[in-house]
Protein backbone atom coordinates (compact mmCIF):
# COMPACT_ATOMS: atom_id res chain seq x y z
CA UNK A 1 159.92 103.26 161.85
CA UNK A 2 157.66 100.33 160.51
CA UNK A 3 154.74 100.40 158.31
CA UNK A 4 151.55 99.72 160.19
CA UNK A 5 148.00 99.40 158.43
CA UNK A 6 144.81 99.12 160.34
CA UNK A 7 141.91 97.44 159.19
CA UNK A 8 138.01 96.96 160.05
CA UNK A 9 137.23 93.37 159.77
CA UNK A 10 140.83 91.39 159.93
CA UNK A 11 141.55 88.74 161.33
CA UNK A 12 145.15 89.16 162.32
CA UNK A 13 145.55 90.40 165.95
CA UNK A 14 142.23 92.75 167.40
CA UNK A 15 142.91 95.67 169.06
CA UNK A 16 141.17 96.86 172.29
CA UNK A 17 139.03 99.06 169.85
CA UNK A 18 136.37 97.52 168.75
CA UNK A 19 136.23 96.23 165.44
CA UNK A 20 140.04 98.05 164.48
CA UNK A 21 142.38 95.38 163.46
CA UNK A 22 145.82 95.79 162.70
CA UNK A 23 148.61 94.03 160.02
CA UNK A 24 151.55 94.99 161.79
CA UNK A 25 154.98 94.27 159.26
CA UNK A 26 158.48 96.18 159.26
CA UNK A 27 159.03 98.71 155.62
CA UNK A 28 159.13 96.34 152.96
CA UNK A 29 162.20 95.95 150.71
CA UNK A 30 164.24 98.64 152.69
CA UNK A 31 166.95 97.71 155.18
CA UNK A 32 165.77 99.54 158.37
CA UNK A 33 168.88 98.86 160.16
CA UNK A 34 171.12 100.90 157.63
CA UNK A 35 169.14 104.13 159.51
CA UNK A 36 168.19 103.62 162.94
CA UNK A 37 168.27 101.76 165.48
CA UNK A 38 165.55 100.95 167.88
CA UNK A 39 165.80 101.20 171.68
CA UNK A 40 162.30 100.92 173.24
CA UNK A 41 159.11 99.05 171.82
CA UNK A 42 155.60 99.57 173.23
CA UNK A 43 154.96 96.17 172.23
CA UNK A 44 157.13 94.57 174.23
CA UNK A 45 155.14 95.38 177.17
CA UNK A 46 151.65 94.02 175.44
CA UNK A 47 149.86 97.35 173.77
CA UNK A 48 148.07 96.66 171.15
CA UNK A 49 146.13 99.89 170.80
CA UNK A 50 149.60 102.25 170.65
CA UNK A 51 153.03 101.91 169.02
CA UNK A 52 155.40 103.39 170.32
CA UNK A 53 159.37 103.40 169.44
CA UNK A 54 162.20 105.03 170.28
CA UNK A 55 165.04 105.72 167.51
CA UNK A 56 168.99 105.89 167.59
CA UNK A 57 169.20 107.32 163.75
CA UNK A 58 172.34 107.31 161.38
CA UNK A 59 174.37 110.54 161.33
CA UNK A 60 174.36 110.71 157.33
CA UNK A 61 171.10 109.41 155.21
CA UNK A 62 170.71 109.44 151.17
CA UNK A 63 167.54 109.04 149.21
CA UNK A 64 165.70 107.02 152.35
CA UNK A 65 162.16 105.95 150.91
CA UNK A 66 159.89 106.24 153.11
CA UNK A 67 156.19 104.41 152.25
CA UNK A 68 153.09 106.36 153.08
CA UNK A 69 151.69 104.46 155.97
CA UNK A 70 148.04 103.80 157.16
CA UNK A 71 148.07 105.41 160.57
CA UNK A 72 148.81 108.53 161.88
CA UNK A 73 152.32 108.54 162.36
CA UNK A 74 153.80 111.48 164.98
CA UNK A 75 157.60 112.05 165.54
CA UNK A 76 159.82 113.97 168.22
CA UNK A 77 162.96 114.46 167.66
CA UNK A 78 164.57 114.34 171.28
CA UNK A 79 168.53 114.82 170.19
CA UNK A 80 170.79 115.99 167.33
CA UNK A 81 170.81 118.64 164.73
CA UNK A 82 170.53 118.69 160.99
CA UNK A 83 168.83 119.54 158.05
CA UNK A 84 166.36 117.84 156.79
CA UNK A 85 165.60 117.62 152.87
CA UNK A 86 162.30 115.76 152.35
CA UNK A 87 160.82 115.47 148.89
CA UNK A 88 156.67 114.88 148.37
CA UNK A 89 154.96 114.88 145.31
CA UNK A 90 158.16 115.84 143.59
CA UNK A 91 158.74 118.98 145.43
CA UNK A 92 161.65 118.68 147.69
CA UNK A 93 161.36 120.93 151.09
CA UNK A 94 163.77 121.50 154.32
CA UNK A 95 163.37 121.93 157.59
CA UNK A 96 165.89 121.66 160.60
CA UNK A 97 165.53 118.75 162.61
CA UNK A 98 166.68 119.82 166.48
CA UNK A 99 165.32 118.38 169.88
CA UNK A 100 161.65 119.27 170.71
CA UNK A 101 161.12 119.28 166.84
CA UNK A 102 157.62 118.00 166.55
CA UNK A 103 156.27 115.95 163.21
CA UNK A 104 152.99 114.26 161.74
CA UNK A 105 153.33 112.09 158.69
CA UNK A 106 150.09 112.89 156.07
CA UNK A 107 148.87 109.49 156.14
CA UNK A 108 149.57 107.50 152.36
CA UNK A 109 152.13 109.72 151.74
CA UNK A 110 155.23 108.50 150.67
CA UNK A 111 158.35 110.09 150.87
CA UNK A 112 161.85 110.63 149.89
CA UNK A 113 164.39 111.73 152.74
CA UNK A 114 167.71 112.71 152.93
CA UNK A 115 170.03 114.46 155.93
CA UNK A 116 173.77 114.94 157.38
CA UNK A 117 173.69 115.61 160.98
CA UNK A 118 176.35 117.29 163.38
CA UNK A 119 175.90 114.17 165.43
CA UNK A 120 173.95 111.69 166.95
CA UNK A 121 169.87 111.81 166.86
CA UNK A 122 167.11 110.22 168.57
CA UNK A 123 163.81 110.26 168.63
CA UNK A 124 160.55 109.02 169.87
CA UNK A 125 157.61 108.00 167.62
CA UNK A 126 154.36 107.55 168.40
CA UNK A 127 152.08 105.45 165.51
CA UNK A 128 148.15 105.87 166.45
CA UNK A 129 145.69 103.46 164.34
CA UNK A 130 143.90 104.84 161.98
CA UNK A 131 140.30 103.08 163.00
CA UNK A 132 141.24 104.82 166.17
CA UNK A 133 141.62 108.49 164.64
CA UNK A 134 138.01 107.77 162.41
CA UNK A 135 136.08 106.68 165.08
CA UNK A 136 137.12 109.62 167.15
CA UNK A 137 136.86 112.09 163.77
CA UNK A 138 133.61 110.08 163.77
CA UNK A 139 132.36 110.91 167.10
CA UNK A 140 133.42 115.11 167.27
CA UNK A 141 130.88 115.44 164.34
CA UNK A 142 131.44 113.70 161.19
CA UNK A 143 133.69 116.23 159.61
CA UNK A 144 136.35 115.20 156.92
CA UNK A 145 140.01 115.65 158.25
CA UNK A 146 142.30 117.86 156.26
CA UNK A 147 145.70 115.93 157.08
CA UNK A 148 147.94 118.47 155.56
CA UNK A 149 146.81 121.50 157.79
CA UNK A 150 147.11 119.10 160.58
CA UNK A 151 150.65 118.36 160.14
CA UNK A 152 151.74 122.21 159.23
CA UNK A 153 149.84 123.03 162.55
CA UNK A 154 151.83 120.04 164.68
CA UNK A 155 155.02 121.16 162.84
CA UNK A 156 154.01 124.82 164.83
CA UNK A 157 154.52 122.92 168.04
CA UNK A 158 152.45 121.54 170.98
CA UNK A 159 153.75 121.37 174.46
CA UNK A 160 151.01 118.96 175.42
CA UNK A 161 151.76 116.16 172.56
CA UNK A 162 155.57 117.14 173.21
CA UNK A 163 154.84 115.85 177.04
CA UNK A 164 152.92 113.16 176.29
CA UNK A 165 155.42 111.44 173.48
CA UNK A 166 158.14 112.10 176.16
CA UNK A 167 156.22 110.19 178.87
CA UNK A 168 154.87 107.37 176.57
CA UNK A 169 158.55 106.71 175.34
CA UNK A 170 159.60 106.04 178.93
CA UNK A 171 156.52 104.77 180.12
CA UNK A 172 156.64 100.51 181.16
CA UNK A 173 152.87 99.96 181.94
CA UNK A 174 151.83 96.35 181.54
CA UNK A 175 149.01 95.92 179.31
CA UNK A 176 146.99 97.61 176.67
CA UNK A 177 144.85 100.21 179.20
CA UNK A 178 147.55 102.60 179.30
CA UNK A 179 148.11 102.45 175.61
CA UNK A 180 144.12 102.87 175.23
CA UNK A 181 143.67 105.78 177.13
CA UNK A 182 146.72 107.20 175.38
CA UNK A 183 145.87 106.63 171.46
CA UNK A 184 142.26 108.65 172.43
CA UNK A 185 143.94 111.00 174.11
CA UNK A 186 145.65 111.79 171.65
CA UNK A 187 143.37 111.06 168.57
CA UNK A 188 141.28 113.91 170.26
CA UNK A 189 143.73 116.62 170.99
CA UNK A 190 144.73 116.47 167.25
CA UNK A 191 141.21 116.43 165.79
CA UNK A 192 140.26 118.80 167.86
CA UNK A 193 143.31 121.55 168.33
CA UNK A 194 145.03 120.74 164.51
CA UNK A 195 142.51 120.30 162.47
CA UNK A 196 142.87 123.32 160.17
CA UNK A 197 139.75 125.30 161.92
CA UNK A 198 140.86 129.09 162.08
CA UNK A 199 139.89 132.44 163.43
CA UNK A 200 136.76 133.77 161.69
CA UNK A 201 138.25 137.53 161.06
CA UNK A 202 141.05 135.09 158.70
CA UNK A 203 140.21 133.03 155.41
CA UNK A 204 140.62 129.34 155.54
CA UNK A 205 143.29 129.27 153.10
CA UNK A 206 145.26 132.53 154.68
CA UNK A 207 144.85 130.75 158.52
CA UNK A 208 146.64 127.31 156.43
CA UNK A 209 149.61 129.98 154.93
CA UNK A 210 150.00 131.40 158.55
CA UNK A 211 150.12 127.71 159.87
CA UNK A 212 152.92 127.38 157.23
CA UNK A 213 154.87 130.24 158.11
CA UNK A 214 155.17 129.54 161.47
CA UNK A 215 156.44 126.05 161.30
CA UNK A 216 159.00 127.37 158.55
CA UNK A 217 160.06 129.70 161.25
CA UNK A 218 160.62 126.91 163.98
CA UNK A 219 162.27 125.07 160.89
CA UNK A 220 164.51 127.61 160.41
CA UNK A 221 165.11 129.32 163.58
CA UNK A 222 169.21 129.18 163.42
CA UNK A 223 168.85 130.78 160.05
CA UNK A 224 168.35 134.61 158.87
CA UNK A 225 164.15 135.00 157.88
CA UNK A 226 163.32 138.28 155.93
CA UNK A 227 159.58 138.82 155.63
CA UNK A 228 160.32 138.41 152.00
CA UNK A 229 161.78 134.78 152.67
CA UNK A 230 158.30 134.28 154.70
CA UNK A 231 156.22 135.52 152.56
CA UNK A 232 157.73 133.85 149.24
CA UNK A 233 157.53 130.59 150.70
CA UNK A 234 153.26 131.01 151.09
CA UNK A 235 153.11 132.80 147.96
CA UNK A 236 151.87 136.37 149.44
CA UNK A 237 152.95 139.87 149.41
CA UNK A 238 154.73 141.20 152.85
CA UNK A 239 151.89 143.40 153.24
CA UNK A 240 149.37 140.67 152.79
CA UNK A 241 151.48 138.07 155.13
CA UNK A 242 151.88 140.70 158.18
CA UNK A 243 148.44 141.31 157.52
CA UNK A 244 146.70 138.17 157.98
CA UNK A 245 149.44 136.67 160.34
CA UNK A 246 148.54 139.25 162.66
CA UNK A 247 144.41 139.13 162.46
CA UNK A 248 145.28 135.16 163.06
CA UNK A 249 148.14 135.52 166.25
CA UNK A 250 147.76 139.02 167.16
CA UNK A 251 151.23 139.44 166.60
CA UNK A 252 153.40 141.07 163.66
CA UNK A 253 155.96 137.82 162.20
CA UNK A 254 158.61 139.41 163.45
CA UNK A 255 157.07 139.67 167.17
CA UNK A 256 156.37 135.92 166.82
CA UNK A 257 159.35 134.76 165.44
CA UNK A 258 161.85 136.48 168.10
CA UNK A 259 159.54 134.86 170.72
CA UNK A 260 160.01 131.94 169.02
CA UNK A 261 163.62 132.00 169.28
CA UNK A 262 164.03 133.21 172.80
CA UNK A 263 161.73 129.98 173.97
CA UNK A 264 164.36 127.63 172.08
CA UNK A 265 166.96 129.66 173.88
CA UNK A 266 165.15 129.32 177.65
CA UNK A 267 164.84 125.30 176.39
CA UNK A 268 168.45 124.88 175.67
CA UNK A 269 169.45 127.17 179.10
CA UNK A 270 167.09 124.63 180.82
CA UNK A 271 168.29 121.23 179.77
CA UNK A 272 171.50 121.62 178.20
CA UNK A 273 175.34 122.30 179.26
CA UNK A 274 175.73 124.68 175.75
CA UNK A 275 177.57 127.85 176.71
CA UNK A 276 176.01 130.87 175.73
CA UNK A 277 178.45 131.72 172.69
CA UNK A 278 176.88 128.29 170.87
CA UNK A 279 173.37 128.55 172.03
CA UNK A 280 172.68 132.51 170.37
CA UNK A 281 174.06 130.94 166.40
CA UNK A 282 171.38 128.02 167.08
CA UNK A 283 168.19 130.38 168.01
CA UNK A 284 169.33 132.57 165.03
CA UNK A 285 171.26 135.06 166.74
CA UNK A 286 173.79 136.71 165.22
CA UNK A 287 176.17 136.98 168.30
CA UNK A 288 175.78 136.59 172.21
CA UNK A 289 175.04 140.29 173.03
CA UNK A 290 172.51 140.14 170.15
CA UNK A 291 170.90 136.80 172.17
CA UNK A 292 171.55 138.72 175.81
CA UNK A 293 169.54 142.36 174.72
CA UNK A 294 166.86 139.93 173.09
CA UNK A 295 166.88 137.72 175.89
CA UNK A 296 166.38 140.74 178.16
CA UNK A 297 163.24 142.46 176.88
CA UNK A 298 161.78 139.86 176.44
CA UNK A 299 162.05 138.12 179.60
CA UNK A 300 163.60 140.50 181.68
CA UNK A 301 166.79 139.07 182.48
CA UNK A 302 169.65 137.83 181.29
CA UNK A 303 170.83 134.21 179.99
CA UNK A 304 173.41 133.46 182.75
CA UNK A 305 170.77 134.49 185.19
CA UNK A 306 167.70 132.61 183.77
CA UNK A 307 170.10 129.31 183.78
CA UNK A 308 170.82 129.99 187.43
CA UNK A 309 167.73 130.64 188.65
């Protein structure tokens, strides 16, 4: 976790970009090692135009300051469970950190952070210049980028990124092609599949509420949603909020959010040991059966079976 800024015209250390520079320096004034520690560095292998870390985190955090950085800043958490209290602007907001738990950072915004986890985390973090995201901004047509409804639309989740961060963090490519290729890769599937544009049949600032919604409900997937909760949180009426969440996903919240949970239950059938008793409290199931029936329309069989198979 390290500050990185990214500048036209310096002279400290060019990038394979042309003309994007970088001033590459660790958080200043806060003790890094007090929260995580770091496994794997993309630099140690010579890119230059990617940074990419890997995180062993402390179980229990207070009041971490975090420093709005320069680049665009993505995080996946790969291990551990806890929730997250993260205050912006003076408005403090939670969401559950748990593996596959996908992040972007509003660049030069600074935050406050604070967590207990049920034990230990990692993560992967991926840092992409910003010359590199306003050149490629640049090149799609101009258009300013609306950070915010990008990072409410990664916190909704994309398998593609999610692959991608997982490769990079085990990647060991010599050089600075790989990490190249990589930053545009990515640069583009952001500015072109997060960057706020929404279904013409919804309003920009409904399609931004839905976007909101739905990462609250990956947030909060262990916990009990009401529409009400939903619909509080994005300041609308239920009627309003099943409304336009429909027109923009075709399906009722309700719909989407037990789909939602039955994918984080086929994830943790997949690649974890969990019996089935502690996987259905973690999807937000209120017991096992309540998990199996679920599990059952939706995918047509049941847990035990879809681990076996």
């Amino acid at each position: 976790m390290f500050v990185l800024e990214f500048r036209a015209g310096s002279t400290l250390g060019c990038m394979v970009f042309d003309s994007v520079h970088f001033d590459f320096q660790p958080y200043a004034g806060i003790d890094m090692d007090r929260y995580v520690r770091r496994t794997r560095c993309s630099w140690d292998v010579g890119w230059r135009s990617l940074l990419v870390q890997r995180f062993d985190h402390a179980p229990v955090v207070e009041d971490l300051e975090l420093p709005g950085t320069a680049d665009l800043h993505l995080v996946l958490a790969e291990a551990g469970h806890a929730e997250m209290e993260t205050r912006t602007g003076g408005r403090w907001s939670r969401h559950t950190w748990s593996p596959g738990r996908l992040e972007l950072s509003v660049p030069g915004r600074p935050a406050l952070r604070r967590y207990r986890a049920d034990g230990p985390m990692r993560s992967v973090q991926v840092h992409i210049p910003w010359g590199t995201v306003e050149r490629t901004a640049a090149q799609l047509g101009g258009h300013a980028v609306d950070y915010e409804s990008m990072a409410a639309s990664v916190a909704a989740g994309d398998p593609l990124i999610d692959e991608i961060m997982r490769a990079l963090g085990t990647a060991d490519e010599v050089g600075d092609l790989y990490a190249e290729s990589a930053a545009a890769f990515l640069a583009v599937r952001l500015l072109t599949h997060h960057r706020g544009r929404s279904d013409p049949r919804v309003p920009v600032r409904d399609d931004t509420r839905v976007r909101a919604v739905i990462a609250l409900m990956r947030d909060r997937l262990a916990e009990p949603l009401t529409l009400a909760d939903l619909a509080g949180e994005v300041y609308l009426s239920v009627y309003h909020l099943v409304r336009v969440f429909k027109a923009a996903t075709g399906e009722t919240p309700h719909r989407y959010l037990t789909r939602l949970r039955i994918e984080e239950a086929q994830r943790l059938l997949r690649n974890s040991d969990l019996p089935i008793a502690e996987i259905a409290p973690r999807c937000g199931f209120a017991s096992p059966g309540a998990l199996s029936a679920a599990f059952l329309r939706e995918t047509g069989m049941r847990p035990s079976a879809y681990r076996n198979s």
